[in-house]
N, C-alpha and C. Protein backbone atom coordinates (compact mmCIF):
# COMPACT_ATOMS: atom_id res chain seq x y z
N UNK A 1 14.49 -5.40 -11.64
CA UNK A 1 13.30 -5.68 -10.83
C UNK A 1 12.26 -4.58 -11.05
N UNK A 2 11.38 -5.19 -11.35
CA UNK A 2 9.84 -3.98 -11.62
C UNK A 2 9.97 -3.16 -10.21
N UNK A 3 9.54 -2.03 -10.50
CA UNK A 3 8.91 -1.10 -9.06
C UNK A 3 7.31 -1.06 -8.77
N UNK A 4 7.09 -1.31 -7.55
CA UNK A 4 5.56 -1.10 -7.22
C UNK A 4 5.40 -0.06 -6.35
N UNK A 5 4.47 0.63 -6.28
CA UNK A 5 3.91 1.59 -5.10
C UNK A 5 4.57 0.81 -3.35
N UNK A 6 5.11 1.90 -2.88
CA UNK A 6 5.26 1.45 -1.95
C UNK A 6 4.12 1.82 -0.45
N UNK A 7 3.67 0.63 -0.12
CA UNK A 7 2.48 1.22 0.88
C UNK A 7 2.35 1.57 1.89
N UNK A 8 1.63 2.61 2.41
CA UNK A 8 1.95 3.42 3.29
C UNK A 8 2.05 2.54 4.99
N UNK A 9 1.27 1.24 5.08
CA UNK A 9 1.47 0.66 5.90
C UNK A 9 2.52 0.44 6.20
N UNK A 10 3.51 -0.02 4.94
CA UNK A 10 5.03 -0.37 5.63
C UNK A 10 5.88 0.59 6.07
N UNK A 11 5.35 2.00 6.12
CA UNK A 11 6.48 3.02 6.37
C UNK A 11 6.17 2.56 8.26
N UNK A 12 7.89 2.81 8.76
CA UNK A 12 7.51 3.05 9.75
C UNK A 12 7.00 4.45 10.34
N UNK A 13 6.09 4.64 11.50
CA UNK A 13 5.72 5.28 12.48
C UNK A 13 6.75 6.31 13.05
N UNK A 14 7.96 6.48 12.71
CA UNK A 14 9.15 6.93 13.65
C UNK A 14 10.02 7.53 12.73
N UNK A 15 10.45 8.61 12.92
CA UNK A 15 11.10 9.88 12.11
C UNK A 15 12.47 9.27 11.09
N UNK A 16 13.37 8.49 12.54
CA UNK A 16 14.37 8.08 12.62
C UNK A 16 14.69 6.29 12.17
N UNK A 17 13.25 5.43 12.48
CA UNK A 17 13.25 4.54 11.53
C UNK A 17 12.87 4.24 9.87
N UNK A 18 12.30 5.20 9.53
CA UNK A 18 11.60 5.45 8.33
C UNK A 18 12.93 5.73 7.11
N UNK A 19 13.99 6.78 8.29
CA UNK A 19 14.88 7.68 7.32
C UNK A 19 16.09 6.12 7.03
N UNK A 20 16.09 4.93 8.12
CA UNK A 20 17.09 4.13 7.60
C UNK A 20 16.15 2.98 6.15
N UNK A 21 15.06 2.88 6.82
CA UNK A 21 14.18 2.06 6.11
C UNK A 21 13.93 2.49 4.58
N UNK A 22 13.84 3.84 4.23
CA UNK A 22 14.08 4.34 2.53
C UNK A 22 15.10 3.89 2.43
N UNK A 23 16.66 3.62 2.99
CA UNK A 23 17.80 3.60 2.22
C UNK A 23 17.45 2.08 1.19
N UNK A 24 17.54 2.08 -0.33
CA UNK A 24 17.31 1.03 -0.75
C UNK A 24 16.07 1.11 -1.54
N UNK A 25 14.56 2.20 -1.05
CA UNK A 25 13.53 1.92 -1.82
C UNK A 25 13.89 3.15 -3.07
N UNK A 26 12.80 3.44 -3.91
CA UNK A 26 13.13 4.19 -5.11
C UNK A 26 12.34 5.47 -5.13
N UNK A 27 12.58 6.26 -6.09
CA UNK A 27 11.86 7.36 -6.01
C UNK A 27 11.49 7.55 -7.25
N UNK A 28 10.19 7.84 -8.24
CA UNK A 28 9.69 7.52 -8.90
C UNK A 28 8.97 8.74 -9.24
N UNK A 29 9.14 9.51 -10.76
CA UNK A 29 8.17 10.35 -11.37
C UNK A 29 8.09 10.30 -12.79
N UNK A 30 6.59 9.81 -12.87
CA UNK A 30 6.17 9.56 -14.17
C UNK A 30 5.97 10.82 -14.60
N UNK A 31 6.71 10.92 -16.18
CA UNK A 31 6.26 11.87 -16.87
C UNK A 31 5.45 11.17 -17.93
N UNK A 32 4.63 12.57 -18.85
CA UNK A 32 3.93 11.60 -19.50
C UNK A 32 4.39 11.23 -20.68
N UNK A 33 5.99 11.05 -21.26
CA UNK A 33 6.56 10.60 -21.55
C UNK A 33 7.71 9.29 -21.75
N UNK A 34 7.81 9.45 -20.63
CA UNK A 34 9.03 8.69 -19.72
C UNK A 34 8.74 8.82 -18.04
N UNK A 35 9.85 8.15 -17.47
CA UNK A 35 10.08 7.81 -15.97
C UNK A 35 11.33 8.00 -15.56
N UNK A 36 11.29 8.90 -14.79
CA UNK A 36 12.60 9.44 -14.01
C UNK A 36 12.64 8.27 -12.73
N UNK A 37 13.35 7.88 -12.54
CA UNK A 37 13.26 6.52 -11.61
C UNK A 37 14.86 6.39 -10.65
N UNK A 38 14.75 6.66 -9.52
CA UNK A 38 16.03 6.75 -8.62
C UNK A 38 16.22 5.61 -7.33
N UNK A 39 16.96 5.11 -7.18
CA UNK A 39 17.00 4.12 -5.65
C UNK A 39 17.88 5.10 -4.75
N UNK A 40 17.00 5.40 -3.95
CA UNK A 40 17.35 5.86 -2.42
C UNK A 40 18.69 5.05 -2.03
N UNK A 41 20.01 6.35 -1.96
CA UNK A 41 20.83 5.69 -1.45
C UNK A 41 21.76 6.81 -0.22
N UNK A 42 20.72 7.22 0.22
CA UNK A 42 21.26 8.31 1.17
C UNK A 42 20.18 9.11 1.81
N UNK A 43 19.41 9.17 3.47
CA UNK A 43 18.71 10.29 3.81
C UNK A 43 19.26 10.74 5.20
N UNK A 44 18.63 11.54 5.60
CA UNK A 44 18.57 12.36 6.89
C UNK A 44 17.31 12.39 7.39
N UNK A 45 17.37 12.03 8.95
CA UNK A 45 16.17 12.35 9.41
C UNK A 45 15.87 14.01 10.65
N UNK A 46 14.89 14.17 10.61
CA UNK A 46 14.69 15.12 11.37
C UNK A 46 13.33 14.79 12.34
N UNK A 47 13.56 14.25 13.27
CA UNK A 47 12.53 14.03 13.86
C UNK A 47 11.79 14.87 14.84
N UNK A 48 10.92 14.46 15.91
CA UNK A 48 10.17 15.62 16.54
C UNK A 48 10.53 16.28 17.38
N UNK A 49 10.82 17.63 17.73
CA UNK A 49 11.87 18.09 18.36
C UNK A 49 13.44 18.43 18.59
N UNK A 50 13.92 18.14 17.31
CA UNK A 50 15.01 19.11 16.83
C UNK A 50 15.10 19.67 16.28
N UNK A 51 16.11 20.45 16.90
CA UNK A 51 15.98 21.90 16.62
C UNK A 51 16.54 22.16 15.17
N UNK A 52 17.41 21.30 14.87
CA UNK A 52 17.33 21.74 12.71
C UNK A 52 16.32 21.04 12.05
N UNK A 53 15.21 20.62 12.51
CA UNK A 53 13.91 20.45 11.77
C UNK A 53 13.30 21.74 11.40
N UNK A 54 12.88 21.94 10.10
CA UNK A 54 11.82 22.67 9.91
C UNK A 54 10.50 22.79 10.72
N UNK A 55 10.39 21.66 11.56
CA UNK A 55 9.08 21.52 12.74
C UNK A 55 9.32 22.16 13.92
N UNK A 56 10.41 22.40 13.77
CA UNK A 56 10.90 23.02 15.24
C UNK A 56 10.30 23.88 16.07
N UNK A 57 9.63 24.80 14.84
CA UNK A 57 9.04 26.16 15.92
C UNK A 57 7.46 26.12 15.49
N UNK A 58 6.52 24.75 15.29
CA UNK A 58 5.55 24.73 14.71
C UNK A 58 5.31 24.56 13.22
N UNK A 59 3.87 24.63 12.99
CA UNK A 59 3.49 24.69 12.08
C UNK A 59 3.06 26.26 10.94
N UNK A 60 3.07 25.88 10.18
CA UNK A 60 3.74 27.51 9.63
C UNK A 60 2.90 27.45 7.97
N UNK A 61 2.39 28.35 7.33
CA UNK A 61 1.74 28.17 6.07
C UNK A 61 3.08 27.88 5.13
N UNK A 62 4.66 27.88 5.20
CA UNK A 62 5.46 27.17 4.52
C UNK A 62 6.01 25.57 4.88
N UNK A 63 5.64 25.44 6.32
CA UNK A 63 5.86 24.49 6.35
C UNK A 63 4.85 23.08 6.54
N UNK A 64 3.68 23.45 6.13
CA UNK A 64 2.36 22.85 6.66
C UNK A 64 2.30 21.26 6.16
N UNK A 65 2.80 21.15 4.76
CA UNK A 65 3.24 20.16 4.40
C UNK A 65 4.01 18.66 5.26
N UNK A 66 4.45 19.46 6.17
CA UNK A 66 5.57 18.52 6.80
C UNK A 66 4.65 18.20 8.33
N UNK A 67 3.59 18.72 8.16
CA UNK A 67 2.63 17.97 9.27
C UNK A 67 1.32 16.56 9.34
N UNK A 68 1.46 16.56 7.29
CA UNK A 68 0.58 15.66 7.19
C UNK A 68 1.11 14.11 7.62
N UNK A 69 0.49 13.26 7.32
CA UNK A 69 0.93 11.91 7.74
C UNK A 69 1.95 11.37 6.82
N UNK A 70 2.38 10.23 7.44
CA UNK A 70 3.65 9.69 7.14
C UNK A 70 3.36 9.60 5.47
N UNK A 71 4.42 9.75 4.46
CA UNK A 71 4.04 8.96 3.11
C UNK A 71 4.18 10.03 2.32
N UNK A 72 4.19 11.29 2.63
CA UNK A 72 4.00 12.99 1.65
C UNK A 72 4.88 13.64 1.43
N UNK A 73 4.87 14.41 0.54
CA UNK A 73 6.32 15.02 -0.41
C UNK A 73 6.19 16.26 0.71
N UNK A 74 7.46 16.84 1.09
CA UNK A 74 7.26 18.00 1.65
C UNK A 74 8.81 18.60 1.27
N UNK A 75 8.68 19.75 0.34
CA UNK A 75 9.34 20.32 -1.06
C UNK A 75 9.40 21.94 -0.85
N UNK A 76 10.48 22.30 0.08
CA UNK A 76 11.08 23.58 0.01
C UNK A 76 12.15 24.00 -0.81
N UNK A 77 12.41 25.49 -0.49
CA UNK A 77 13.19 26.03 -1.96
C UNK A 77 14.37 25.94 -0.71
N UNK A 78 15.77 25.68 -0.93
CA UNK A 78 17.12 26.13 -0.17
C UNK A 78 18.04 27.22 -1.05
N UNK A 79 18.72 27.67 -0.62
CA UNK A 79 20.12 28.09 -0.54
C UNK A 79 19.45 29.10 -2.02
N UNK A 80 18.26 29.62 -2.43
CA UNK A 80 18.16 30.15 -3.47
C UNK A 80 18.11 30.00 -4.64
N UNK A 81 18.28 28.44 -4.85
CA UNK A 81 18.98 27.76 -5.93
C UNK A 81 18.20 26.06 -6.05
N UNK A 82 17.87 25.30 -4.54
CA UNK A 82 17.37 24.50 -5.16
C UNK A 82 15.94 23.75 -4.26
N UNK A 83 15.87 22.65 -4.80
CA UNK A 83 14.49 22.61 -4.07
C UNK A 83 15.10 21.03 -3.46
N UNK A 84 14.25 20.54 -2.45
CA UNK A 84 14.49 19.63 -1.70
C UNK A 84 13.30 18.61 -1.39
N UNK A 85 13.88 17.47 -1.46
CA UNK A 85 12.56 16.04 -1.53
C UNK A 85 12.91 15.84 0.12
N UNK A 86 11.52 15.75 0.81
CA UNK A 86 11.21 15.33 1.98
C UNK A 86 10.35 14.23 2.13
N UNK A 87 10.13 13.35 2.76
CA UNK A 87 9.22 12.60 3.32
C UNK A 87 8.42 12.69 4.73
N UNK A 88 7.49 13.23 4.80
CA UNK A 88 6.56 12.84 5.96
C UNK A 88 6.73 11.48 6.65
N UNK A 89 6.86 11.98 8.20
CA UNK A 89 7.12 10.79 8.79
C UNK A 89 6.09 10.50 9.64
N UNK A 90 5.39 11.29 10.41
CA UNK A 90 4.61 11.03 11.73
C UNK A 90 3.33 11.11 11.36
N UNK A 91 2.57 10.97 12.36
CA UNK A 91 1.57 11.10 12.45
C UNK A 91 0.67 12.15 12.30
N UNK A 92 -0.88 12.68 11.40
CA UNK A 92 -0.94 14.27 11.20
C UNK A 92 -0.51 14.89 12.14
N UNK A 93 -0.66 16.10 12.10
CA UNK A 93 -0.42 17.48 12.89
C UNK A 93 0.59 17.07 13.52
N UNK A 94 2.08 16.45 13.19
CA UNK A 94 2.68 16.15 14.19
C UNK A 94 4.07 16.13 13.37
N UNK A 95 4.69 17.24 13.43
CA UNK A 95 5.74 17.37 12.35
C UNK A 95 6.93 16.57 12.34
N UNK A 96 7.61 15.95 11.53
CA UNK A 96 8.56 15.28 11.02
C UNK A 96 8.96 14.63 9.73
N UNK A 97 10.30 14.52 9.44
CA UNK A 97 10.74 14.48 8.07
C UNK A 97 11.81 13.90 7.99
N UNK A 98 11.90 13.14 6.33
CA UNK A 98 13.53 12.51 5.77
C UNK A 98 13.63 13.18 4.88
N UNK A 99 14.70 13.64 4.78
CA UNK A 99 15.40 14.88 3.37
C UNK A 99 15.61 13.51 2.97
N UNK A 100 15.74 13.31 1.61
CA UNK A 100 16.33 12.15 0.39
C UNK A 100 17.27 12.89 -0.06
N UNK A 101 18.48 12.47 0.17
CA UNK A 101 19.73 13.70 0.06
C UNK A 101 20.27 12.63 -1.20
N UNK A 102 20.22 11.72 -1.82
CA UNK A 102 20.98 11.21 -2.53
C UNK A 102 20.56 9.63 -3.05
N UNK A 103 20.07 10.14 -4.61
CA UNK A 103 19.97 8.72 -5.61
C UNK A 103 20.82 7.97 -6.47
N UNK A 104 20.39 6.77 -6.29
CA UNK A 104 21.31 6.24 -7.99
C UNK A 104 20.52 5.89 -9.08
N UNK A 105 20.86 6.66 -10.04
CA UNK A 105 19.79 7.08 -11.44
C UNK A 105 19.70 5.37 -12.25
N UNK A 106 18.24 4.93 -12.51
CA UNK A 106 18.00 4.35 -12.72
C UNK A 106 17.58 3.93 -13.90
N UNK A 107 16.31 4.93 -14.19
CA UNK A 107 15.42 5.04 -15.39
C UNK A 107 15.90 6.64 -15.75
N UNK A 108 15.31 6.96 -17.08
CA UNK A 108 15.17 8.19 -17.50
C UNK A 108 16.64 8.89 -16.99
N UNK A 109 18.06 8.33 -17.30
CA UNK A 109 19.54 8.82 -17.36
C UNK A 109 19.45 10.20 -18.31
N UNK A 110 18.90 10.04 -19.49
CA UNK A 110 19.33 10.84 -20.56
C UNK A 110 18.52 11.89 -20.35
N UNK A 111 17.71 12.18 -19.78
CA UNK A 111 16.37 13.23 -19.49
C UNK A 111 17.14 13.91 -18.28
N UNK A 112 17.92 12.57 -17.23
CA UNK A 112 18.58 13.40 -16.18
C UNK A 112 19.26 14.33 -16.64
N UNK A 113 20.40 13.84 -17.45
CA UNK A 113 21.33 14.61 -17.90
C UNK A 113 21.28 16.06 -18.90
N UNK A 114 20.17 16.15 -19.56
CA UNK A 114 19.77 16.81 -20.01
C UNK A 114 19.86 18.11 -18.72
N UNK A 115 18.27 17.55 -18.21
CA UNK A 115 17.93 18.53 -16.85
C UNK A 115 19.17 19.04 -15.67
N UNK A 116 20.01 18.57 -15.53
CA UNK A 116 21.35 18.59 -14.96
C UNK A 116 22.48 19.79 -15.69
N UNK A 117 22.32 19.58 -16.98
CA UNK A 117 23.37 20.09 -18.19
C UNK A 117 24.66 19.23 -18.16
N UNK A 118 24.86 17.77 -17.79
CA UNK A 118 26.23 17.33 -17.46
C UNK A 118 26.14 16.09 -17.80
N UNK A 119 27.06 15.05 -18.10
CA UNK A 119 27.20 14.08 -18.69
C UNK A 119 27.71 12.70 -18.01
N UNK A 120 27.84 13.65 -16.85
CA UNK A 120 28.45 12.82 -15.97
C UNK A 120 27.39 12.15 -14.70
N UNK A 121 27.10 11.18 -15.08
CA UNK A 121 25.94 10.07 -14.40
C UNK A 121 26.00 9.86 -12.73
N UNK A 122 27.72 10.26 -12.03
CA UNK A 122 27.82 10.39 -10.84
C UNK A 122 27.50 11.54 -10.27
N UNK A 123 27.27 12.78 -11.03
CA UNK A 123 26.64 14.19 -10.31
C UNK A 123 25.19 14.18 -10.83
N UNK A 124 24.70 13.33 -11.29
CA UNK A 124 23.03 13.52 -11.50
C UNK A 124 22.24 14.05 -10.72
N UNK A 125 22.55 13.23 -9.33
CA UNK A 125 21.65 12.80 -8.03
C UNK A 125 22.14 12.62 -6.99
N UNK A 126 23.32 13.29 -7.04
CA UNK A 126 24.42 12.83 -5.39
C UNK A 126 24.36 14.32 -5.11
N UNK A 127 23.16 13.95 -4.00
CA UNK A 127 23.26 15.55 -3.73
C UNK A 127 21.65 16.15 -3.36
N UNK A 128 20.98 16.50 -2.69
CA UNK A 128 19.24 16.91 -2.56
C UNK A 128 19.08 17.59 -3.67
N UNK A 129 19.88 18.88 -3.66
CA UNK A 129 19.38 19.67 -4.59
C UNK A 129 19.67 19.47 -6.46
N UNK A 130 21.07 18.45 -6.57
CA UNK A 130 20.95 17.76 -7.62
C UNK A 130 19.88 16.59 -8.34
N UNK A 131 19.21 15.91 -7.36
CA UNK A 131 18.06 14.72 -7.41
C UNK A 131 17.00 15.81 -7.83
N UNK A 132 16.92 16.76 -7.04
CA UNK A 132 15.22 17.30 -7.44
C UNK A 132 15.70 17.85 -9.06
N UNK A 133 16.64 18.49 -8.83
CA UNK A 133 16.66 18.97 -10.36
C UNK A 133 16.40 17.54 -11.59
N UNK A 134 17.38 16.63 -11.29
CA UNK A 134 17.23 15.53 -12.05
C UNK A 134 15.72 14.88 -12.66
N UNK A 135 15.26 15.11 -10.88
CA UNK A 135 13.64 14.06 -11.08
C UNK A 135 12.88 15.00 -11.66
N UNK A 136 13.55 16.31 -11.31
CA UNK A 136 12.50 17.21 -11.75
C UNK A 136 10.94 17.49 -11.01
N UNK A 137 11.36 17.94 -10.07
CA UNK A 137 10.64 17.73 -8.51
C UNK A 137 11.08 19.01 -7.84
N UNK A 138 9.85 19.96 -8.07
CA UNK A 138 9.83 21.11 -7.56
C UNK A 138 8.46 21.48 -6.74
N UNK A 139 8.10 23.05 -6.30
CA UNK A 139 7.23 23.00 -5.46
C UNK A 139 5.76 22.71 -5.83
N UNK A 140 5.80 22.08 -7.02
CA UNK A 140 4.74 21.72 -7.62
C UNK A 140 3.98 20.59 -6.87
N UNK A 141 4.82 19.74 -6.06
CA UNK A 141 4.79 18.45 -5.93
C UNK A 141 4.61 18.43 -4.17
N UNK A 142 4.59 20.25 -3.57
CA UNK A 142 4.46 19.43 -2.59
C UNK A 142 3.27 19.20 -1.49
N UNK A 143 3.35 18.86 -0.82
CA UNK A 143 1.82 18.08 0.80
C UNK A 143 1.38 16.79 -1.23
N UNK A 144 2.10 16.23 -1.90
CA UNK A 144 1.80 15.20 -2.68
C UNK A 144 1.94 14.03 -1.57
N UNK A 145 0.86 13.31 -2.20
CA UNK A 145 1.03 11.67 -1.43
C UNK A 145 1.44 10.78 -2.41
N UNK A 146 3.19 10.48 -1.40
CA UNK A 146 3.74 9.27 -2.27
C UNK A 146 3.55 8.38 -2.07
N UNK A 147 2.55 8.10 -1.46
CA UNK A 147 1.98 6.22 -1.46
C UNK A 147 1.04 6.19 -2.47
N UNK A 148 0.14 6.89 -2.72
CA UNK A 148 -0.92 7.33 -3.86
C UNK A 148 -0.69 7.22 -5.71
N UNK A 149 -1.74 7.15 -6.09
CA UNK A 149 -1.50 7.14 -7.29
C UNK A 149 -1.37 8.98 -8.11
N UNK A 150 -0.33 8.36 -9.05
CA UNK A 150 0.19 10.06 -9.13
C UNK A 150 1.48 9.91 -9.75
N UNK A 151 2.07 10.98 -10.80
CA UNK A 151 2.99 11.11 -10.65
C UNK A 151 4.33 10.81 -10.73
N UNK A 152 4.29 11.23 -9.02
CA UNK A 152 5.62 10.97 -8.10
C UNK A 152 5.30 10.08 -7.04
N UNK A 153 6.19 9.38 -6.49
CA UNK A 153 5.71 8.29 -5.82
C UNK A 153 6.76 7.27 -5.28
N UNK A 154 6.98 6.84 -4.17
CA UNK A 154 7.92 6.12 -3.76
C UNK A 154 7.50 4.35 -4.11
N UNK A 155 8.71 3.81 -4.23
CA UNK A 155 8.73 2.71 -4.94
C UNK A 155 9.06 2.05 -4.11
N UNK A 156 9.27 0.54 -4.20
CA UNK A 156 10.16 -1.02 -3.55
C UNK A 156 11.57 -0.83 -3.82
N UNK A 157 11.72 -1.74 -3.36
CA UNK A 157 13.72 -1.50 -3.57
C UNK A 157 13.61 -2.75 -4.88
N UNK A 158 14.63 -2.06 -5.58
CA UNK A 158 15.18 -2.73 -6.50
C UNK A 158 16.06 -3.89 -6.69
N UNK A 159 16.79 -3.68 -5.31
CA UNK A 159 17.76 -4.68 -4.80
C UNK A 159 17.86 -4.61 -3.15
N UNK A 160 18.36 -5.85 -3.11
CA UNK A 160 18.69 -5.54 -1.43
C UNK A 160 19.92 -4.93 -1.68
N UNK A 161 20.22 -4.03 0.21
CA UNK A 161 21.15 -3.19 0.87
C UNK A 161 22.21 -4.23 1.18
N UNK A 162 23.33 -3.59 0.93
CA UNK A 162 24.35 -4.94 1.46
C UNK A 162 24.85 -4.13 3.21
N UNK A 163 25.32 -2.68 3.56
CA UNK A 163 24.61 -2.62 4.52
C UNK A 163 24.07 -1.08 5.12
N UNK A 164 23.64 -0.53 5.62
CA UNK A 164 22.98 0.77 5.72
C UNK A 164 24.36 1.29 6.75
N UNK A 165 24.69 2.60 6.75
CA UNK A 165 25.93 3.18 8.04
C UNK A 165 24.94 4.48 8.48
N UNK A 166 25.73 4.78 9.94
CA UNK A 166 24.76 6.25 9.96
C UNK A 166 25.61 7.01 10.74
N UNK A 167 26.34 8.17 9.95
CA UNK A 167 26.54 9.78 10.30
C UNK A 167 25.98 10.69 11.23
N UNK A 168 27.08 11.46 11.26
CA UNK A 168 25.74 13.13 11.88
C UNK A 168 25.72 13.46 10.24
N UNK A 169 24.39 14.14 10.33
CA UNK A 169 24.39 15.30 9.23
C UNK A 169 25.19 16.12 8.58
N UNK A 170 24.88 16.85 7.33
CA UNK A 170 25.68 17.51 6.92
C UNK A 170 24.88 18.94 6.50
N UNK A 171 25.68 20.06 6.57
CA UNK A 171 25.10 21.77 6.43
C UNK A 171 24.39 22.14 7.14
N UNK A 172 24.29 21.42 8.34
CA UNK A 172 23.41 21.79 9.46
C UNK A 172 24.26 23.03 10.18
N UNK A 173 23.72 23.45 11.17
CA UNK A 173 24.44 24.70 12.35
C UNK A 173 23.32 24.06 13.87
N UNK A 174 22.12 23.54 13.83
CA UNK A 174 22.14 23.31 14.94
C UNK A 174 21.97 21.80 15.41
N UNK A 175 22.08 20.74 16.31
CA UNK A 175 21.86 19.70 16.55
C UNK A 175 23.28 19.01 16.20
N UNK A 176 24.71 19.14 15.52
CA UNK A 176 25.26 18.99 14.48
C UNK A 176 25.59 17.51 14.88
N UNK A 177 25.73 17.18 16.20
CA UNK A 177 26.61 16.02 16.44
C UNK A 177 25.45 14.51 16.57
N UNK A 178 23.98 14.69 16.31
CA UNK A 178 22.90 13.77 16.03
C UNK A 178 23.27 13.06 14.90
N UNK A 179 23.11 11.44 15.25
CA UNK A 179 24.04 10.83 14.15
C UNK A 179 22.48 10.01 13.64
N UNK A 180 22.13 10.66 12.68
CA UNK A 180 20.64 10.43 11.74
C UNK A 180 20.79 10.76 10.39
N UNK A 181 22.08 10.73 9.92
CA UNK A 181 22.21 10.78 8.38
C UNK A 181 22.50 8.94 8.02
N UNK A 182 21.56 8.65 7.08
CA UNK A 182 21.70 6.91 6.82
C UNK A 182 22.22 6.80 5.44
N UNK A 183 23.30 6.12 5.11
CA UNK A 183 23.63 5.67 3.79
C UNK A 183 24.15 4.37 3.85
N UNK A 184 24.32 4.12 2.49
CA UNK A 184 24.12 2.76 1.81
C UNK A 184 25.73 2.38 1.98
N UNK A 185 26.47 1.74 2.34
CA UNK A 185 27.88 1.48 2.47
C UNK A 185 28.07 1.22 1.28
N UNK A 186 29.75 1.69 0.71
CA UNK A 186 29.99 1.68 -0.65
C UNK A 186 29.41 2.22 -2.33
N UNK A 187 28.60 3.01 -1.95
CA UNK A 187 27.26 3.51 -2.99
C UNK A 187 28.43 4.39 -3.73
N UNK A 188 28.46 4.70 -4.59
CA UNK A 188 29.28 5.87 -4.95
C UNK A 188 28.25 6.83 -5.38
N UNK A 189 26.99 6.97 -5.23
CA UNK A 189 26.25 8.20 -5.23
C UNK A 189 25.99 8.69 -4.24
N UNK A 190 26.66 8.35 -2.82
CA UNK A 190 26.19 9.00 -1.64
C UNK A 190 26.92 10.31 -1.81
N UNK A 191 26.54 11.42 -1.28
CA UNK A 191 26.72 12.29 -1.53
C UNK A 191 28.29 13.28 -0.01
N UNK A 192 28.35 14.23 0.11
CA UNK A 192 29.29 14.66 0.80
C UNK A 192 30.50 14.30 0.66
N UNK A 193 31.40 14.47 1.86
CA UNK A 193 33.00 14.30 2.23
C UNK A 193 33.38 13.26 2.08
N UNK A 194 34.73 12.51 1.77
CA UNK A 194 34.72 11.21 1.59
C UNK A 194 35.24 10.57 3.09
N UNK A 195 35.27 11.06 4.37
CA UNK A 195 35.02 10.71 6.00
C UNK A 195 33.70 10.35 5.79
N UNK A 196 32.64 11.05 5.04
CA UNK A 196 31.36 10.68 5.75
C UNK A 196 30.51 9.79 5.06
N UNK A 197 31.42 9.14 4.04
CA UNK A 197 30.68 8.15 3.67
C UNK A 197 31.66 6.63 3.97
């Protein structure tokens, strides 16, 4: 199935509906070569007022990104090592976010693998900080608008969901028992423990 821009009208309004509503659409960065091309099969939401949101304690010149309106890349560095795809959820000045914790590689496999160093098509993208490496999606990319032309850019679903499940989170320390992690039942690129999928 072709991918189209996905438009910002259809995102929902709501931290926590938005993060089940990606499970299924794609994630999309044109190089000017090729297309790194992923279907969303795993996020987390962080909505307004919890406390393991990056919004938690305001707005901040690292986190400023994650205040624009729903539809925008918001792309921090973690653990020293990797970088992380967010989605803007709310409304401006009004912080909230979906980590995209986990794709299934679509387009541009061999470019993944390359960028990865590994051969193995199930560790591409199961994983935040494995996907950005893959898509190749660093802080270059971020307050980017993925409804916009550009790029990077969120896509349509490729297929329908047969059915979405939802978790608590994972590597968190505060909020831990909020059950706002959404995945795709049966995906074998969802990422974590095999309880939590």
């Amino acid at each position: 199935m072709i991918t189209g821009r996905l438009p910002r009208a259809e995102l929902p309004l709501d931290t926590i509906e938005l993060a089940c509503y990606l499970v299924g659409k794609t994630v999309v960065h044109d190089l000017p070569h090729a297309r790194l091309r992923g279907r969303i099969v795993e996020t987390e939401a962080y909505p307004v007022g919890d406390a393991a949101g990056h919004a938690f304690s305001g707005e901040t010149r690292r986190n400023r990104s994650l205040f624009l309106r729903r539809g925008h890349a918001y792309i921090y560095f973690a653990y020293g090592s990797s970088y992380m795809l967010n989605v803007t959820s709310e409304k401006p000045a009004v912080g909230g976010g979906v980590l995209v914790r986990a794709l299934e590689p679509l387009d541009g496999i061999e470019l993944m693998k390359q960028s990865r160093g590994t051969s193995k098509v199930l560790d591409l993208t199961r994983g935040p900080g494995r996907l950005a490496e893959a898509m190749q999606i660093d802080a270059r990319f971020d307050g980017v608008d993925l409804c916009a032309a550009g790029p990077l850019w969120l896509g349509t679903a490729t297929a329908s969901v047969a059915a979405v499940r939802c978790t608590t989170r994972i590597g968190i320390t505060r909020e831990v028992e909020r059950r706002l992690r959404f995945y795709e039942s049966g995906s074998a690129f969802v990422s974590g423990p095999t309880r939590l999928r």
